[in-house]
Protein backbone atom coordinates (compact mmCIF):
# COMPACT_ATOMS: atom_id res chain seq x y z
CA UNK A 1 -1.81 29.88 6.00
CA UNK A 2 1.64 28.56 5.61
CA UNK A 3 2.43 27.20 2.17
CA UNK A 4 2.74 23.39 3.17
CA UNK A 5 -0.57 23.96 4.90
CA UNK A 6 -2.04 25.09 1.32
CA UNK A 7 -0.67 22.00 -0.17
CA UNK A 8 -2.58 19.80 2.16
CA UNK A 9 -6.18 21.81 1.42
CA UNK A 10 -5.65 21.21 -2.22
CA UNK A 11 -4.96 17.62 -1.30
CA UNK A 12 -8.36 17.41 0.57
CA UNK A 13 -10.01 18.96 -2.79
CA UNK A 14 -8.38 16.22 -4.73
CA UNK A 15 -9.12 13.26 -2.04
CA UNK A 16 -12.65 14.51 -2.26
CA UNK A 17 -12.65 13.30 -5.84
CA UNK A 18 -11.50 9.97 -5.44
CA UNK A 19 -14.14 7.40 -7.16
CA UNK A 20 -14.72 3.73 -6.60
CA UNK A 21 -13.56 1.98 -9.36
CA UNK A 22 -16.55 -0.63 -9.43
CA UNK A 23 -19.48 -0.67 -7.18
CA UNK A 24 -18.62 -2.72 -3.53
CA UNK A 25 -22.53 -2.25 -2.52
CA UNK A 26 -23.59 -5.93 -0.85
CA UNK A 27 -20.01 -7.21 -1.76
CA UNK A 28 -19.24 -10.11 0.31
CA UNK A 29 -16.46 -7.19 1.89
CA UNK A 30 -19.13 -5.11 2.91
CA UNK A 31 -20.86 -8.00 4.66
CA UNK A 32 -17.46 -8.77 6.40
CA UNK A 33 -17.37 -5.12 7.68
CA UNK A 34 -20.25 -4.30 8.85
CA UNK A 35 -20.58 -8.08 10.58
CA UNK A 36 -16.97 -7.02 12.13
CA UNK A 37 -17.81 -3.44 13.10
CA UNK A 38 -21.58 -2.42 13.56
CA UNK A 39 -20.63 0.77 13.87
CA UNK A 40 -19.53 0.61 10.40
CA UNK A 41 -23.14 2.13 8.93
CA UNK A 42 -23.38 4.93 11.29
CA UNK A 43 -21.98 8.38 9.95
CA UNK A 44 -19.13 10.03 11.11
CA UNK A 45 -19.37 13.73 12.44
CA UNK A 46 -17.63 15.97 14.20
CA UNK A 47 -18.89 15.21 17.71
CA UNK A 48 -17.59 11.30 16.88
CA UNK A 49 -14.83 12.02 14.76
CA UNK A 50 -11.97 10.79 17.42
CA UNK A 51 -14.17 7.54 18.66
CA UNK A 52 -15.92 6.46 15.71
CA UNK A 53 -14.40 3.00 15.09
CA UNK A 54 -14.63 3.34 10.71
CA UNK A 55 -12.73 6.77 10.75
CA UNK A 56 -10.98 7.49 7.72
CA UNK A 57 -7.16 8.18 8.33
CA UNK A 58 -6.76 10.98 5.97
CA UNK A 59 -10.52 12.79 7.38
CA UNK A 60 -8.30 12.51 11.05
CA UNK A 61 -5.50 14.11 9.38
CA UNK A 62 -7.49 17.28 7.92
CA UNK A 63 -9.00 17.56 11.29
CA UNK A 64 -5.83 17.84 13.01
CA UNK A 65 -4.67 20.18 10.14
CA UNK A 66 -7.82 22.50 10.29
CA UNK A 67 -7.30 22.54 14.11
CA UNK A 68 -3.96 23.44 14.73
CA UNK A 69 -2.36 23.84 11.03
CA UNK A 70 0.86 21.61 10.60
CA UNK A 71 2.60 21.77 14.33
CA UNK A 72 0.39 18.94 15.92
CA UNK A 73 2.93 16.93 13.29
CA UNK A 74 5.66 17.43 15.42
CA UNK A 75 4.25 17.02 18.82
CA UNK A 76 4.44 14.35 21.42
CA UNK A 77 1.34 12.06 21.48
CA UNK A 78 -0.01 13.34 24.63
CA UNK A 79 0.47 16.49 23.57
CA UNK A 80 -2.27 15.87 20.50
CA UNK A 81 -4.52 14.08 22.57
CA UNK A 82 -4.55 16.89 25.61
CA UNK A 83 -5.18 19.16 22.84
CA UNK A 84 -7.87 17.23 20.87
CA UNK A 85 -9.39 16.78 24.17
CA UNK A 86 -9.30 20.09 24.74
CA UNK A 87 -10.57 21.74 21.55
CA UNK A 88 -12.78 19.08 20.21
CA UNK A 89 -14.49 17.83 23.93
CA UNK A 90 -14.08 14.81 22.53
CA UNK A 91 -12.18 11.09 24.48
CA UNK A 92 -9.62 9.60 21.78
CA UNK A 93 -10.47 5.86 21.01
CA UNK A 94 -7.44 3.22 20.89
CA UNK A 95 -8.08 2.97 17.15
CA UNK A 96 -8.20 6.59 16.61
CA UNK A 97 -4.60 7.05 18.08
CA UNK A 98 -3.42 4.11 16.43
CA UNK A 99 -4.24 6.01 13.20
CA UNK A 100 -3.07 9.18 14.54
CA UNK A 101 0.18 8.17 15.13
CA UNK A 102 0.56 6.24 11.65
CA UNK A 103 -0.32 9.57 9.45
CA UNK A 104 2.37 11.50 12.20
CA UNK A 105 4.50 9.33 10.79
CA UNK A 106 3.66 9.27 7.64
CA UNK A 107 4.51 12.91 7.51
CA UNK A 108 7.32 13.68 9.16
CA UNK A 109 9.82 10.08 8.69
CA UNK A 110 10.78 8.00 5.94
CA UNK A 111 10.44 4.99 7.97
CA UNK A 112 7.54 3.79 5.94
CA UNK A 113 9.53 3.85 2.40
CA UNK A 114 12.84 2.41 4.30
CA UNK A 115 12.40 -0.54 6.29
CA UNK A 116 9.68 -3.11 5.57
CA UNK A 117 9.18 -3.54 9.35
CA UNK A 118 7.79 0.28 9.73
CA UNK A 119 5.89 -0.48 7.02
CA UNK A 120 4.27 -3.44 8.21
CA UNK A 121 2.83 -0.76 11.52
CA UNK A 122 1.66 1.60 8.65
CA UNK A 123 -0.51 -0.62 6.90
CA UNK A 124 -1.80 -2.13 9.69
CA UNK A 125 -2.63 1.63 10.89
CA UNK A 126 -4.14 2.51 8.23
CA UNK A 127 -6.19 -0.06 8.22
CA UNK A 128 -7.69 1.00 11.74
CA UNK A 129 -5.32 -1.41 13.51
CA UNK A 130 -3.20 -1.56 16.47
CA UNK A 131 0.03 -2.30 15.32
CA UNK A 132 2.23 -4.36 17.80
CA UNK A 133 5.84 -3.30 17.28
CA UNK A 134 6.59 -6.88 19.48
CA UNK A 135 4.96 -8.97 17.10
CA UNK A 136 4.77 -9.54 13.24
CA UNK A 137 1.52 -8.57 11.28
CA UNK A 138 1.60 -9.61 7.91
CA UNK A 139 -1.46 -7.88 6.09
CA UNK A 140 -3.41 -9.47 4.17
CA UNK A 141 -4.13 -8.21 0.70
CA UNK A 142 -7.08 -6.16 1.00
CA UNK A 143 -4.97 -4.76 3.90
CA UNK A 144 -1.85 -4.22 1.32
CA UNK A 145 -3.93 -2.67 -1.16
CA UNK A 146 -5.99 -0.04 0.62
CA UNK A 147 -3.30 0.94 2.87
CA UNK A 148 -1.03 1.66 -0.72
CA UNK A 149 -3.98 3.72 -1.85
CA UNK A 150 -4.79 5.46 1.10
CA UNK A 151 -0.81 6.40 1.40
CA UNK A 152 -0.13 7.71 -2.20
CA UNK A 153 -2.75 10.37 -0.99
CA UNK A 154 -1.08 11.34 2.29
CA UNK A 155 2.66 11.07 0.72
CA UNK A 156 4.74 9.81 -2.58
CA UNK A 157 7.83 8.44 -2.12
CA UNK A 158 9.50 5.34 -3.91
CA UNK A 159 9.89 2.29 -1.73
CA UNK A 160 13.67 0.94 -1.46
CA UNK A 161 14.39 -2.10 -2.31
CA UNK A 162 14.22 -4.37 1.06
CA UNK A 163 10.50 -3.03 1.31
CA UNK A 164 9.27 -3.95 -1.94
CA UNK A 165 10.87 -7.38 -1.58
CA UNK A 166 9.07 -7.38 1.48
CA UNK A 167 5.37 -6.65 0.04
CA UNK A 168 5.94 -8.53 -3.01
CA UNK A 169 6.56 -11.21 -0.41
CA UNK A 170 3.16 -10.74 1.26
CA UNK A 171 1.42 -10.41 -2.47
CA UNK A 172 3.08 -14.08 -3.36
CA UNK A 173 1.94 -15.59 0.30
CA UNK A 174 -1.26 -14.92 -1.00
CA UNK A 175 -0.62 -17.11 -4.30
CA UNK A 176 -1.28 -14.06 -6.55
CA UNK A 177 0.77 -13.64 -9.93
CA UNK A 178 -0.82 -9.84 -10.96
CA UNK A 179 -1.01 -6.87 -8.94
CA UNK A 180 -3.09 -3.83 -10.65
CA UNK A 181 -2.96 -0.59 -8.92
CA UNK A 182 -2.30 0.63 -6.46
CA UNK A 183 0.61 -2.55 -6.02
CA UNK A 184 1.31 -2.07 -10.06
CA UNK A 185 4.87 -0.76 -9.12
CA UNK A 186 5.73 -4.47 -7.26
CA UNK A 187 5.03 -6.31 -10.64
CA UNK A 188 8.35 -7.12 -11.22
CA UNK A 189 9.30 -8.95 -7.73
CA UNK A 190 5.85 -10.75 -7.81
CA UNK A 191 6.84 -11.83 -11.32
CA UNK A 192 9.92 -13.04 -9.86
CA UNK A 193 12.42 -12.40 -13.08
CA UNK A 194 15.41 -14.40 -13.66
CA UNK A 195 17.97 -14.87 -16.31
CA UNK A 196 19.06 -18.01 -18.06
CA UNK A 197 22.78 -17.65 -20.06
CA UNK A 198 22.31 -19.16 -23.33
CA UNK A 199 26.08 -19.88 -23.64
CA UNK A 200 26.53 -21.93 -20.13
CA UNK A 201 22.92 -22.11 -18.69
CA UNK A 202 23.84 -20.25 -15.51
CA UNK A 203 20.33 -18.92 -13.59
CA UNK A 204 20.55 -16.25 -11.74
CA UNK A 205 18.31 -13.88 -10.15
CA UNK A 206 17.71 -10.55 -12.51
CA UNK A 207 16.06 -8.02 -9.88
CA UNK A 208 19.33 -5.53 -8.78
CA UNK A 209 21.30 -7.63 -11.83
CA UNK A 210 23.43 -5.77 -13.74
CA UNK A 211 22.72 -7.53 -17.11
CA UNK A 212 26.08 -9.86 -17.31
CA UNK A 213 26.77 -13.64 -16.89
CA UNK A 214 28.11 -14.21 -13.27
CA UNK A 215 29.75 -17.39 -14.45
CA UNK A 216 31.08 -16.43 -18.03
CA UNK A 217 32.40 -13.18 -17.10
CA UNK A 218 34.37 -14.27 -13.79
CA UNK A 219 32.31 -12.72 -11.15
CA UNK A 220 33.75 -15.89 -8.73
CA UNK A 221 36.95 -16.23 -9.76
CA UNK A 222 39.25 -16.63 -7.35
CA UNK A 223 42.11 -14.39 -9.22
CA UNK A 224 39.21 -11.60 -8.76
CA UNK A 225 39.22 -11.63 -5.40
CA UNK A 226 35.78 -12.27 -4.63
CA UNK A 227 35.67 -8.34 -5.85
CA UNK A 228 31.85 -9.51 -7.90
CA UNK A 229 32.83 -7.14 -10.36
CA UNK A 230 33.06 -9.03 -14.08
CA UNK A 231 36.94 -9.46 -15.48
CA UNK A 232 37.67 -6.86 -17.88
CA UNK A 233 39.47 -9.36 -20.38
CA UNK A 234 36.32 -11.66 -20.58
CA UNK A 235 34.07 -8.79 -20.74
CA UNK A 236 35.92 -7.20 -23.78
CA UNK A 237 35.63 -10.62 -25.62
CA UNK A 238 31.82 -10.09 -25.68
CA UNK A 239 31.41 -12.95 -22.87
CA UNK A 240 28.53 -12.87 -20.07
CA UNK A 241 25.94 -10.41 -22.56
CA UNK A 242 24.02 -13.71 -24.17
CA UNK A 243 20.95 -13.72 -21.90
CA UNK A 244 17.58 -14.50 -21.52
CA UNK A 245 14.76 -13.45 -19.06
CA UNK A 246 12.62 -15.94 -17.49
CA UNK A 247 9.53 -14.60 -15.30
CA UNK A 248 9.21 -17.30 -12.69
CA UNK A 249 5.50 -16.15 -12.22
CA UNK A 250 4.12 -15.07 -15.82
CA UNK A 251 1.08 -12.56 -15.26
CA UNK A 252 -0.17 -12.82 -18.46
CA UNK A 253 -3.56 -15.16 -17.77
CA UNK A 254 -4.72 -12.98 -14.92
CA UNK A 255 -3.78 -9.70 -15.99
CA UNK A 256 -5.79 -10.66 -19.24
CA UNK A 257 -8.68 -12.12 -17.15
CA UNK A 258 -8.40 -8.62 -14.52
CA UNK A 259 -8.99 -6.33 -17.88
CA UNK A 260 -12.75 -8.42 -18.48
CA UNK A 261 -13.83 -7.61 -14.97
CA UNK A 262 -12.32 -5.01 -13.27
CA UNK A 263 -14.90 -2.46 -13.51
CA UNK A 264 -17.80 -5.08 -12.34
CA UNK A 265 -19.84 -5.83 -9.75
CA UNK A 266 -18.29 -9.10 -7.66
CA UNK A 267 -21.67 -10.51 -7.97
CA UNK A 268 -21.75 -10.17 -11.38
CA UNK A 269 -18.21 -12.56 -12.20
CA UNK A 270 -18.44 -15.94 -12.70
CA UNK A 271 -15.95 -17.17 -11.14
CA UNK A 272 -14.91 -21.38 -12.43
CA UNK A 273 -13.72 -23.64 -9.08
CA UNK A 274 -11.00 -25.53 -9.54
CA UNK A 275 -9.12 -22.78 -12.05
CA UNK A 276 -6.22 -20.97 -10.94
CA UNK A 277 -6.23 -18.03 -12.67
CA UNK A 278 -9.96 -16.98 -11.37
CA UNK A 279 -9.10 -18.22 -7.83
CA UNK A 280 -6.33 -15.33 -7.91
CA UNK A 281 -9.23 -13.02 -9.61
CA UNK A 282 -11.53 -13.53 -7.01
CA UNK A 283 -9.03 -12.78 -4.16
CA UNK A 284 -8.31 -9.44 -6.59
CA UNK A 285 -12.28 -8.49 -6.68
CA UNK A 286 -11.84 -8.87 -3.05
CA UNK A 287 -9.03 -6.37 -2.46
CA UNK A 288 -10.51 -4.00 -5.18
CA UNK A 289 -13.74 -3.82 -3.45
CA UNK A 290 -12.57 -3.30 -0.16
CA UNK A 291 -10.04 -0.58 -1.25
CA UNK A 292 -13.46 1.07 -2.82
CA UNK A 293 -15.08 0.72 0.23
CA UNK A 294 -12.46 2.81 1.65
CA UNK A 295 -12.66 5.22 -0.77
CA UNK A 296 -16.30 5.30 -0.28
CA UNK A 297 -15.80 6.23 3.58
CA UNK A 298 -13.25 8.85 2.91
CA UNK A 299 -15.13 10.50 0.08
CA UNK A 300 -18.42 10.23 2.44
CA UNK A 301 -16.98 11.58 5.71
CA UNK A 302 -14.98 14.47 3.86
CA UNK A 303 -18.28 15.53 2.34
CA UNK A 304 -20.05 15.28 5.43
CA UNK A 305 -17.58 17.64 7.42
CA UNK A 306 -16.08 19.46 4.33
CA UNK A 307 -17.89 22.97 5.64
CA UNK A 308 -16.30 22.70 8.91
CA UNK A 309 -12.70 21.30 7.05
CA UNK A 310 -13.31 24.65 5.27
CA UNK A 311 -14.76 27.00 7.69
CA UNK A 312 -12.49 29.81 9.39
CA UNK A 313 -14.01 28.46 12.79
């Protein structure tokens, strides 16, 4: 076994340990599920691995591994399904491709950590989706936030700068203020930081700022020639350094409110109507408990086939 291919195994132990953070047992996710997907409550084996609609992404990907080690990475799709067909006696399902084709390229590009639009397919793959590369499919943010969890076990990368402006985007469509984790790495865009210059009152946006007064130091001066860069005389007189950060959204009430119930059962918050901060809790309790659900499948269907994920044949 190849060392890469020992890297994944060891992953596998490690996925196999992956808890629930809170029970998601008769959450109103659950309900949503298993209303969507019928299937959803009947295991996953071997003999229905490649058809059964509630799959996990990462069990398809140890399959594929234990099968035919780390070349099925780099093959053409009909290529792995011939061979799937052909080793497994088993028909492919829409959805199982789908998520085939999202962990291929998960592995072998960095697509997913480059441009916000490849990431937009992955989620939407990991999430047992079809993506449509015609179309735009914003996830929604139980989508964002198991598809980040399920990721950071396949690969880690860090996400550049266009793609976390574009999932902040989708966190702040939702009218959410305070991301936990998985999406604890976007809290600065959701927050939204800006400084304020306490010498002229310029605003300007601080994410990518370098710390200095546009205005006071002579960023737009004509005599610079648009060149952005501060002028050297202004900068040396101390001007452009007197600021102030301003979060546009302040996390502070939710994050506060997200420490009392994070561990708890949804049915088991009280949630008050009519208050902001608990209207962004309980679309929080919502992600959380679908991301456990997740993590309930995978930890579930890795059990269930772990001797053959194991076995020498």
């Amino acid at each position: 076994m190849g060392q890469s291919e020992q890297e994944f195994y060891e992953r596998l132990q490690g996925a196999e340990k992956t808890a629930p953070t809170a029970p998601s047992e008769g959450s109103k996710m659950e309900e949503e599920i298993l209303k969507a997907d019928p299937e959803a409550g009947t295991p996953v084996t071997i003999r229905n691995l490649f058809t059964h609609g509630e799959a996990h992404p990462i069990v398809l990907d140890f399959a594929l591994l234990r099968a035919f080690g780390t070349d099925w990475m780099f093959w053409e799709p009909e290529t792995i399904w011939g061979e799937v067909m052909r080793t497994f006696k088993s028909s492919i399902s829409e959805h199982a491709r789908a998520k085939i084709n999202t962990i291929k390229t998960i592995h072998v590009a960095d697509g997913p950590w480059e441009h916000w639009q490849v990431t937009e397919k992955i989620i939407q793959g990991l999430n047992g989706n079809i993506p449509h590369w015609d179309v735009q499919q914003v996830p929604t943010l139980p989508q964002l936030f198991a598809a980040m969890d399920i990721l950071e076990k396949i690969r880690v990368r860090d996400f550049h700068d266009e793609v976390r402006a574009y999932l902040a985007a989708v966190v702040l469509n939702e009218e959410v203020t305070f991301v936990p984790p998985p999406l604890d790495f976007l809290q600065l865009e959701v927050s939204r930081p800006t400084y304020r210059c306490k010498d002229c009152g310029n605003v300007e946006n601080a994410l990518h700022h370098d710390g200095l007064c546009s205005s006071c130091t002579g960023k737009f001066d004509p005599e610079q020639g648009l060149s952005m860069r501060p002028n050297p005389e202004k900068l040396a007189a101390g001007r452009g350094k007197n600021l102030e950060m301003v979060l546009t959204t302040n996390p502070a009430a939710v994050a506060k409110r997200w420490v009392e119930v994070m561990h708890k059962p949804t049915h088991e918050v009280l949630l008050l109507e009519d208050n902001e901060v608990d209207a962004q809790i309980g679309r929080l309790l919502d992600s959380r408990d679908y991301t456990n659900i997740r993590r309930v499948q995978l930890v579930d269907q890795l059990r269930s086939l772990g001797s053959w994920l194991r076995s020498g044949g």
